[in-house]
PDB file of N, CA and C in Angstrom:
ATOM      1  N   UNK A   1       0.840  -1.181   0.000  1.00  0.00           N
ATOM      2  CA  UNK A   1       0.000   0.000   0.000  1.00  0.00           C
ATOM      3  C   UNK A   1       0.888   1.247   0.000  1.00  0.00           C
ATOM      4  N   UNK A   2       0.589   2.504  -1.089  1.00  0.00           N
ATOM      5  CA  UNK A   2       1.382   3.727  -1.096  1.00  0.00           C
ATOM      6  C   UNK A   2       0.811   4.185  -0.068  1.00  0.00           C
ATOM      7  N   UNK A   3       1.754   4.654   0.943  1.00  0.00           N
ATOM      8  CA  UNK A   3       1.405   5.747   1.905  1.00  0.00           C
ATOM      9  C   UNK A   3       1.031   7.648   1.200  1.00  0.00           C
ATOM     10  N   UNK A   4       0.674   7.988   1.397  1.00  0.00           N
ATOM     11  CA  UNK A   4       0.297   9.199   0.512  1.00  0.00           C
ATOM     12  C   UNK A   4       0.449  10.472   1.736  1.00  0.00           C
ATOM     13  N   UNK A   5       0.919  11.940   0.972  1.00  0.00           N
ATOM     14  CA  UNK A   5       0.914  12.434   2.348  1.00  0.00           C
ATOM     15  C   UNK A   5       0.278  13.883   1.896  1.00  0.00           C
ATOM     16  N   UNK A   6      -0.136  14.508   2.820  1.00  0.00           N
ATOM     17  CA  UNK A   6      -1.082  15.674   2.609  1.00  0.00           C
ATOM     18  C   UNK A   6      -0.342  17.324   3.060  1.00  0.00           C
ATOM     19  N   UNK A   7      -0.641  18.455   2.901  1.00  0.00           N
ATOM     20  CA  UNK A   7      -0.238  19.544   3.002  1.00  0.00           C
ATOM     21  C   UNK A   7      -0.698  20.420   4.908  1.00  0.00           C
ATOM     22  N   UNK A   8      -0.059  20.669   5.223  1.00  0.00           N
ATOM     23  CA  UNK A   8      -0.634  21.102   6.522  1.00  0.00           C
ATOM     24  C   UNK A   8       0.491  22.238   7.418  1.00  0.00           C
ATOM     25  N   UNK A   9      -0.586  23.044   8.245  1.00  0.00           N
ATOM     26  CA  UNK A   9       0.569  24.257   8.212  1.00  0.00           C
ATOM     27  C   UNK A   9       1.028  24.160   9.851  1.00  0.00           C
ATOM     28  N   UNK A  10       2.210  24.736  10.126  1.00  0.00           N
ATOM     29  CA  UNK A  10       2.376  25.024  11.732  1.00  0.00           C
ATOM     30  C   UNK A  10       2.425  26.370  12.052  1.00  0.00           C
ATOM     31  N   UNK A  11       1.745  26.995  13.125  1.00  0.00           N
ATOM     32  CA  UNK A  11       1.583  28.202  13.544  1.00  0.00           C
ATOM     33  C   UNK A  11       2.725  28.491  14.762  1.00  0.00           C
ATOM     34  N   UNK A  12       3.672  29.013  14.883  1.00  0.00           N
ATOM     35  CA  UNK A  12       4.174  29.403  16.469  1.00  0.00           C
ATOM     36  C   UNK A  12       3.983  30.613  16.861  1.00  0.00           C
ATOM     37  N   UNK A  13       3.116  30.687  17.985  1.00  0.00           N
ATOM     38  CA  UNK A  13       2.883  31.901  18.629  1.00  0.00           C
ATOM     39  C   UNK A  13       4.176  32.631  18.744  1.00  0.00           C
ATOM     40  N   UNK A  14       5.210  32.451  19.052  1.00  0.00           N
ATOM     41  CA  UNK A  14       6.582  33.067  19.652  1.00  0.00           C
ATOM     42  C   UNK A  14       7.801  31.961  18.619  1.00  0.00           C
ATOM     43  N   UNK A  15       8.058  32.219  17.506  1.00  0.00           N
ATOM     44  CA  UNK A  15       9.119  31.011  17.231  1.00  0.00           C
ATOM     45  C   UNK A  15      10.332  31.417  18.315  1.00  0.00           C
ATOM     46  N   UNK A  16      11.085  30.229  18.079  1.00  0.00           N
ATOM     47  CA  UNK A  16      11.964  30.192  19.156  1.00  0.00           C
ATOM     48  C   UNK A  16      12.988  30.926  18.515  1.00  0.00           C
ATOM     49  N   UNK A  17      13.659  30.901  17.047  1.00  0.00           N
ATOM     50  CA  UNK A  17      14.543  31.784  16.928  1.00  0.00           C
ATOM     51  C   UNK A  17      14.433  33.484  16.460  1.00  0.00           C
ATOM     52  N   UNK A  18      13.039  33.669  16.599  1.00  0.00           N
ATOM     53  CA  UNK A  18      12.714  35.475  16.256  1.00  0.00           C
ATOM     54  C   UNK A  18      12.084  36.291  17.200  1.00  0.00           C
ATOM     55  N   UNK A  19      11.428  35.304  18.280  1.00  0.00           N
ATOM     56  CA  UNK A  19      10.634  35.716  19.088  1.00  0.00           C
ATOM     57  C   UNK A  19       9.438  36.152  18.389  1.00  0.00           C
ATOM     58  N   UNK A  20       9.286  36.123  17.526  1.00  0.00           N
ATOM     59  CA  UNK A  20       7.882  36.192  17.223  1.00  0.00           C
ATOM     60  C   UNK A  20       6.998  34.930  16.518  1.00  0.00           C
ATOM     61  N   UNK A  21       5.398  35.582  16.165  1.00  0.00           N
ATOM     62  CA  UNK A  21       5.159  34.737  15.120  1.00  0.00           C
ATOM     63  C   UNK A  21       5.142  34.099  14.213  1.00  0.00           C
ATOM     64  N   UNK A  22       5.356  33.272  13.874  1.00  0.00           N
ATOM     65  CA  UNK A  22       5.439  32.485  12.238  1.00  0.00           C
ATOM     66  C   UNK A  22       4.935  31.537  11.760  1.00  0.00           C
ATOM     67  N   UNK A  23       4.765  30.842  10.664  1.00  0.00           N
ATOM     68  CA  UNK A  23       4.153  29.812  10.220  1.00  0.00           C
ATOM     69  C   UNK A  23       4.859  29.548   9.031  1.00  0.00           C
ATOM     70  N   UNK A  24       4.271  28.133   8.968  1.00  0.00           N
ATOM     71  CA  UNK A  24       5.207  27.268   7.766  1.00  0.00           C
ATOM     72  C   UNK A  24       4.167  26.025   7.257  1.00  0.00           C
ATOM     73  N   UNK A  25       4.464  25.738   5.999  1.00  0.00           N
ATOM     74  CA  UNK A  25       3.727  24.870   5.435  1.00  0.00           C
ATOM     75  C   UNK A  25       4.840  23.908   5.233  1.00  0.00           C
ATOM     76  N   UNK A  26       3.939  22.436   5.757  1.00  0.00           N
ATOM     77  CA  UNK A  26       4.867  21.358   5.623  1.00  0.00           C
ATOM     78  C   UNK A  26       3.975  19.838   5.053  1.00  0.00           C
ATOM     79  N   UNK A  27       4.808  18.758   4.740  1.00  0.00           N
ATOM     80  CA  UNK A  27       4.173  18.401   3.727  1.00  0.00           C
ATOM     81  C   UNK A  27       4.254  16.737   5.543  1.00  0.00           C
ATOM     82  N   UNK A  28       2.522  16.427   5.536  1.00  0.00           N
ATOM     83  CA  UNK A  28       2.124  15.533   6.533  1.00  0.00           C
ATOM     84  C   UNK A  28       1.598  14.045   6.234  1.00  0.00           C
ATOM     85  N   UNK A  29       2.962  13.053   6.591  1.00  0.00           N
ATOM     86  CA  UNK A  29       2.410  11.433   6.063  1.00  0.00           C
ATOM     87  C   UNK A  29       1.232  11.314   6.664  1.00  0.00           C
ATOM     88  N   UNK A  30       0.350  10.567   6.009  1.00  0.00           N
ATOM     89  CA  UNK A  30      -0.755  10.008   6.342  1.00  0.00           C
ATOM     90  C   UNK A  30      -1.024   8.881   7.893  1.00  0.00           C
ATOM     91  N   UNK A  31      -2.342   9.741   8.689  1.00  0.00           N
ATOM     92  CA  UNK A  31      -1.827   9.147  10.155  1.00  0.00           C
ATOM     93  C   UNK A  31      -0.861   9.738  11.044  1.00  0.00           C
ATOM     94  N   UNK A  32       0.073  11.128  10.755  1.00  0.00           N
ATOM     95  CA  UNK A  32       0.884  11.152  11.048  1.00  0.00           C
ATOM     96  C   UNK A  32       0.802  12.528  12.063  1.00  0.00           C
ATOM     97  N   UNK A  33       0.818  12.515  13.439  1.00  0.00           N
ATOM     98  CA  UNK A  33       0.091  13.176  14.137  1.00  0.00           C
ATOM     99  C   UNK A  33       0.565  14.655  14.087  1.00  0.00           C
ATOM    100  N   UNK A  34      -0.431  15.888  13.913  1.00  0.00           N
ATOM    101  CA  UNK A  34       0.261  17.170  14.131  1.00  0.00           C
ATOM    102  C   UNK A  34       0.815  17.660  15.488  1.00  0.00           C
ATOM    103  N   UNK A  35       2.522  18.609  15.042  1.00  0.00           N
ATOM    104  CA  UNK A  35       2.370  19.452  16.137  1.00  0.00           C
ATOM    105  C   UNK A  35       3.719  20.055  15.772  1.00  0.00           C
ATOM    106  N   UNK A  36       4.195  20.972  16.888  1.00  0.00           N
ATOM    107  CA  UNK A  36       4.830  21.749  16.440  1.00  0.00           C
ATOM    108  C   UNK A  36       6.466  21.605  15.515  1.00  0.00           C
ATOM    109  N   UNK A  37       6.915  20.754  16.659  1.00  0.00           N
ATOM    110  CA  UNK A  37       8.221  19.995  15.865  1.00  0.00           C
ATOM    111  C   UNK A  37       8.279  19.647  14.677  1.00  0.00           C
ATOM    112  N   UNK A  38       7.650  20.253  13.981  1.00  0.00           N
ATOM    113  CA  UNK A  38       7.942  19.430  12.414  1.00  0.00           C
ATOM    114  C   UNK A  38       9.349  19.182  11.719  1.00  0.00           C
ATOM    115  N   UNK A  39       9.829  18.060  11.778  1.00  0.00           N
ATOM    116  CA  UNK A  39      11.200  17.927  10.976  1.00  0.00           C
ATOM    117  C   UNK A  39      11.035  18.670   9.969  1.00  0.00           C
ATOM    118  N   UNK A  40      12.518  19.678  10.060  1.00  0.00           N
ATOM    119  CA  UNK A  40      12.803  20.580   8.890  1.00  0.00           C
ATOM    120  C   UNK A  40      12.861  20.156   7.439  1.00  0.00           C
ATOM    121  N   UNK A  41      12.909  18.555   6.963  1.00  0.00           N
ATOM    122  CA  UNK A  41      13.169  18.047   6.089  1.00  0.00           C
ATOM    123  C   UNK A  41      12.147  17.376   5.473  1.00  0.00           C
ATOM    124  N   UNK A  42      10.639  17.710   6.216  1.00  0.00           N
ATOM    125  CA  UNK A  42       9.826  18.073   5.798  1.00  0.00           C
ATOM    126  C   UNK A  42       8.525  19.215   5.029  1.00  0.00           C
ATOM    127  N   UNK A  43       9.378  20.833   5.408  1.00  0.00           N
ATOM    128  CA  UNK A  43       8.744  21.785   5.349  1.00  0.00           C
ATOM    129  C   UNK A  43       8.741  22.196   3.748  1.00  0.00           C
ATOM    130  N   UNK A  44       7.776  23.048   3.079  1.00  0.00           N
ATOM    131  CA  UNK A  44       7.738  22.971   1.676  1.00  0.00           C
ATOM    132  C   UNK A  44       7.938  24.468   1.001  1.00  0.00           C
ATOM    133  N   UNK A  45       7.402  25.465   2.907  1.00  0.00           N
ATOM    134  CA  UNK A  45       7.778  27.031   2.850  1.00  0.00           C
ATOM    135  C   UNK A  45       8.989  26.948   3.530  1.00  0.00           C
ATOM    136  N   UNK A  46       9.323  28.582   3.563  1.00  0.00           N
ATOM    137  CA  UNK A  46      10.068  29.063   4.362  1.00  0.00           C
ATOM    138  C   UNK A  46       8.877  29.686   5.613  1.00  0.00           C
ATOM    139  N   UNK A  47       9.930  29.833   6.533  1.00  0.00           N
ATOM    140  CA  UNK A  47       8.854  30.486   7.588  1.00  0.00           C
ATOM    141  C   UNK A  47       8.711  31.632   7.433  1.00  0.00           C
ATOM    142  N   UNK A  48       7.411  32.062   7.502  1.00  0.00           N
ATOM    143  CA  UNK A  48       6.716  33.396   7.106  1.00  0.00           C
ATOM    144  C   UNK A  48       6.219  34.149   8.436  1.00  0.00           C
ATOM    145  N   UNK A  49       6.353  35.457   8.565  1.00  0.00           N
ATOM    146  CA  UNK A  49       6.520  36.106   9.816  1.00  0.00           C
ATOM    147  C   UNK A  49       5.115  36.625   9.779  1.00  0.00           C
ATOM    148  N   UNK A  50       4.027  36.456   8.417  1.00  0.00           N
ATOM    149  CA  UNK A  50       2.883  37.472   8.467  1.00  0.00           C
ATOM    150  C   UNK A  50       2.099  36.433   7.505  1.00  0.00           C
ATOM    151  N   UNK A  51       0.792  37.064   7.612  1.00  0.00           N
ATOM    152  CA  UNK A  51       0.028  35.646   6.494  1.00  0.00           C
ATOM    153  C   UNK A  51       0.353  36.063   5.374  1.00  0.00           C
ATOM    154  N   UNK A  52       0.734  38.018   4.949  1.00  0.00           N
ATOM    155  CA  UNK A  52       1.390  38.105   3.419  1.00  0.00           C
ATOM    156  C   UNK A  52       2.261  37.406   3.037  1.00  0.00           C
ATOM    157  N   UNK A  53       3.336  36.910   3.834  1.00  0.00           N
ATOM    158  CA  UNK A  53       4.282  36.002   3.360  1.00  0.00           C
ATOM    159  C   UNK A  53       3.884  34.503   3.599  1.00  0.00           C
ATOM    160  N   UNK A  54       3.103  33.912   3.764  1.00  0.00           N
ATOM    161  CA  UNK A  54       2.402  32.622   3.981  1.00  0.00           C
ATOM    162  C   UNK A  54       1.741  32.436   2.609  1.00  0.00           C
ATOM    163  N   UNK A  55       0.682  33.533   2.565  1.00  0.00           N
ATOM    164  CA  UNK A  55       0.022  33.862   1.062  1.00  0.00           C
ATOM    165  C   UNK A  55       1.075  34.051  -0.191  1.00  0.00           C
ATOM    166  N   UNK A  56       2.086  34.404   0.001  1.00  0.00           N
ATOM    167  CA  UNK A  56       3.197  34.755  -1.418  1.00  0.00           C
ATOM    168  C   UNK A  56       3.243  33.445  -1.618  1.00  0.00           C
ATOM    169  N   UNK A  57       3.717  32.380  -0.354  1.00  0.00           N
ATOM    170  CA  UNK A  57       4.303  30.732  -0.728  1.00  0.00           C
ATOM    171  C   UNK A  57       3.258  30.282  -1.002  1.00  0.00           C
ATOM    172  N   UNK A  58       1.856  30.368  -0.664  1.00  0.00           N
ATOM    173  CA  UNK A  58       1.026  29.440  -1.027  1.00  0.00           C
ATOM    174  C   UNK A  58       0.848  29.424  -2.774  1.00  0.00           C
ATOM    175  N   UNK A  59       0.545  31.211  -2.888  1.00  0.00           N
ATOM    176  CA  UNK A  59       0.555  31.057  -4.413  1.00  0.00           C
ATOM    177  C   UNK A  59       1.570  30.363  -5.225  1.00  0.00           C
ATOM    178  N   UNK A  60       3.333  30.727  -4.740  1.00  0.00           N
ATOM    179  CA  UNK A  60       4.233  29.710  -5.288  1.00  0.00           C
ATOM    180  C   UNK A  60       3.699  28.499  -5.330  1.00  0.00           C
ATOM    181  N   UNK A  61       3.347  27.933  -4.704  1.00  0.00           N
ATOM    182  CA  UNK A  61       3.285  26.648  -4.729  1.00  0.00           C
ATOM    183  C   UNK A  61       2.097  26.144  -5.355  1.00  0.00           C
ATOM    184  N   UNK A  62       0.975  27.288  -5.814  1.00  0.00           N
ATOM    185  CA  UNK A  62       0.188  26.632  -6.759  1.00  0.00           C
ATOM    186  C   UNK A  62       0.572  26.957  -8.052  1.00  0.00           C
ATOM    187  N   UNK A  63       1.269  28.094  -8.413  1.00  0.00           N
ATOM    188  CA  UNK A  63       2.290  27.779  -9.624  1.00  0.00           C
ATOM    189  C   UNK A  63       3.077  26.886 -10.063  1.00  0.00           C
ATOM    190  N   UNK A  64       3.618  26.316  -9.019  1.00  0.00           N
ATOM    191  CA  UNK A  64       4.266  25.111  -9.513  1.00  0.00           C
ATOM    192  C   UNK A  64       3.530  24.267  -9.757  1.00  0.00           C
ATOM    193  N   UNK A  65       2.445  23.956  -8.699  1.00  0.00           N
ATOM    194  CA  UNK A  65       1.600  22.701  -9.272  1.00  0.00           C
ATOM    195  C   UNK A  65       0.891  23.270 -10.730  1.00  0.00           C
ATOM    196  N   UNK A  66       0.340  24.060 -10.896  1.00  0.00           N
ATOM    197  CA  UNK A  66      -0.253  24.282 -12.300  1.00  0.00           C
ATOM    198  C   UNK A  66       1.129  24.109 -13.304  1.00  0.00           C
ATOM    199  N   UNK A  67       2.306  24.524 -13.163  1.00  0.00           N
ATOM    200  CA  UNK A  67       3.425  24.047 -14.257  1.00  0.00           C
ATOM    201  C   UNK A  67       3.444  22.099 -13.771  1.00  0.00           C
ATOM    202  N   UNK A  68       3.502  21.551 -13.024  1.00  0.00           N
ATOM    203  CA  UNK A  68       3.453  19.845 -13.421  1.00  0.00           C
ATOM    204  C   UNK A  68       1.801  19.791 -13.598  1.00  0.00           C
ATOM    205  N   UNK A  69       1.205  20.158 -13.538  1.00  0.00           N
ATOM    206  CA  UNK A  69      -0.020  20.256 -14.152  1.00  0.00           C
ATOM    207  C   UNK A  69      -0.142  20.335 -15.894  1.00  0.00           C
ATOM    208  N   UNK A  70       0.214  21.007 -16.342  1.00  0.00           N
ATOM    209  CA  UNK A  70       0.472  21.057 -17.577  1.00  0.00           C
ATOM    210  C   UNK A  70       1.595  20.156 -18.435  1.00  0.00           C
ATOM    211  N   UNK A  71       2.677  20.046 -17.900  1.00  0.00           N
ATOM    212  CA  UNK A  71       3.632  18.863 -18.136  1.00  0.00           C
ATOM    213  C   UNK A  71       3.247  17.657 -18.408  1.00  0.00           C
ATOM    214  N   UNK A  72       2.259  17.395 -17.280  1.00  0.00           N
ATOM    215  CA  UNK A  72       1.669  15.953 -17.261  1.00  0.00           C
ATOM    216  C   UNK A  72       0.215  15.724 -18.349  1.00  0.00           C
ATOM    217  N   UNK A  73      -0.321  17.181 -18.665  1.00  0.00           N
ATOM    218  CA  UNK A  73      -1.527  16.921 -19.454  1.00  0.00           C
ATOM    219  C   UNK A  73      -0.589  16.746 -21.053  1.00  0.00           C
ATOM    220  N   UNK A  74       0.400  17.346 -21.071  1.00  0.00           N
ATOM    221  CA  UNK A  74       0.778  17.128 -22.427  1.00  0.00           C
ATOM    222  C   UNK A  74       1.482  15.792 -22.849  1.00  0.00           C
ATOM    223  N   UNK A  75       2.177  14.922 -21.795  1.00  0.00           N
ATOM    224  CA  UNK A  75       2.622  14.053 -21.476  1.00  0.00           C
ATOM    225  C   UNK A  75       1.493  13.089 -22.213  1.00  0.00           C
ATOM    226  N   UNK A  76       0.163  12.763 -20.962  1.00  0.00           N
ATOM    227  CA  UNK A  76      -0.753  12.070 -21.060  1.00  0.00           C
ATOM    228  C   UNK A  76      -1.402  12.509 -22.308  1.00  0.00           C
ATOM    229  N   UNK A  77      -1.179  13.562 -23.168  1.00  0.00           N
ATOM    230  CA  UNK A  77      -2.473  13.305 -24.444  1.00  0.00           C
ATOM    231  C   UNK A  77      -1.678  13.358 -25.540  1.00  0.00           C
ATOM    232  N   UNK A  78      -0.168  13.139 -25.438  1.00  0.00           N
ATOM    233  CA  UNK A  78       0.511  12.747 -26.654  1.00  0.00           C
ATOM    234  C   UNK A  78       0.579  11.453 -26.534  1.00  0.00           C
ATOM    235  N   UNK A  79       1.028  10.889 -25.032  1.00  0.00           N
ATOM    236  CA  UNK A  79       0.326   9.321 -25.578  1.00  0.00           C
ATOM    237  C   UNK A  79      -0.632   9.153 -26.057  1.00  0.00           C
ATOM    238  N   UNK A  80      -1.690   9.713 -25.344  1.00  0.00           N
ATOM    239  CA  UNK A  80      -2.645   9.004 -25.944  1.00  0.00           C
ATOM    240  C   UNK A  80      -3.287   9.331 -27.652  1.00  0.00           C
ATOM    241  N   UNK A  81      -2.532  10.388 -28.493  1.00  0.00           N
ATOM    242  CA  UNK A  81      -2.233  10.877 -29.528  1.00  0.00           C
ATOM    243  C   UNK A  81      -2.276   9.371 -30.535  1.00  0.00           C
ATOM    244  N   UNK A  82      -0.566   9.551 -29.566  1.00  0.00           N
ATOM    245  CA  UNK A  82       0.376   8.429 -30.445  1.00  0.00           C
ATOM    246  C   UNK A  82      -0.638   7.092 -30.622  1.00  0.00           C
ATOM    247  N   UNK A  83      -1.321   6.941 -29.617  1.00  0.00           N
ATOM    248  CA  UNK A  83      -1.985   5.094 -29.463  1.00  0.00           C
ATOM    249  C   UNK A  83      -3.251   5.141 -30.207  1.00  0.00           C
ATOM    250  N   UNK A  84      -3.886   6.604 -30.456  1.00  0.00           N
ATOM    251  CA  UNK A  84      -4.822   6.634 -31.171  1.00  0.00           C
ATOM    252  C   UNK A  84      -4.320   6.510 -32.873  1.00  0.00           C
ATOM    253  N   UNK A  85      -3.289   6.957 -33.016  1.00  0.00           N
ATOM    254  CA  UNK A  85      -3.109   7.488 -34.757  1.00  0.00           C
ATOM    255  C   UNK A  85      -2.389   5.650 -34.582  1.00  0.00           C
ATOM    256  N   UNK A  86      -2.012   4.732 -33.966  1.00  0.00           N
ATOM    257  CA  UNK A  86      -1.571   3.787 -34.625  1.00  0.00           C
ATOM    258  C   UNK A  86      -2.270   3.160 -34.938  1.00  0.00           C
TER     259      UNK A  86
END
């Protein structure tokens, strides 16, 4: 069975290295319980001190998905191009 894993954010009232607020989007295995510690080698932002900078990464990151979004539609309908014209 593929384990599959989902998008999910952490809030710190006070981070420990700014003293202030921040948040970060990190990417969460399935089952896999929230909280603050998130291994760094999981995170997908940088930490953002305000939701404007939370909001800048989110949009990054639906740019990117709309670019493998498109990659993959052209991918999938030249195969299926190719399997039709043979």
């Amino acid at each position: 069975m593929i384990e599959t894993s989902s998008l999910d954010f952490v809030y710190l009232e006070s981070d420990p290295r700014t003293q202030q607020p921040s948040a970060c989007i990190y990417l969460k295995a399935g089952g896999q319980q929230d909280y603050a510690g998130v291994k760094a080698d999981r995170l997908v932002t940088a930490h953002c001190l305000n939701f404007i900078e939370l909001d800048a990464e989110i949009r990054r990151l639906h740019a990117e998905l709309d670019e493998v979004r498109a990659r993959a539609k052209k991918k999938f309908y030249k195969t299926h191009a190719a399997v039709a014209g043979a």
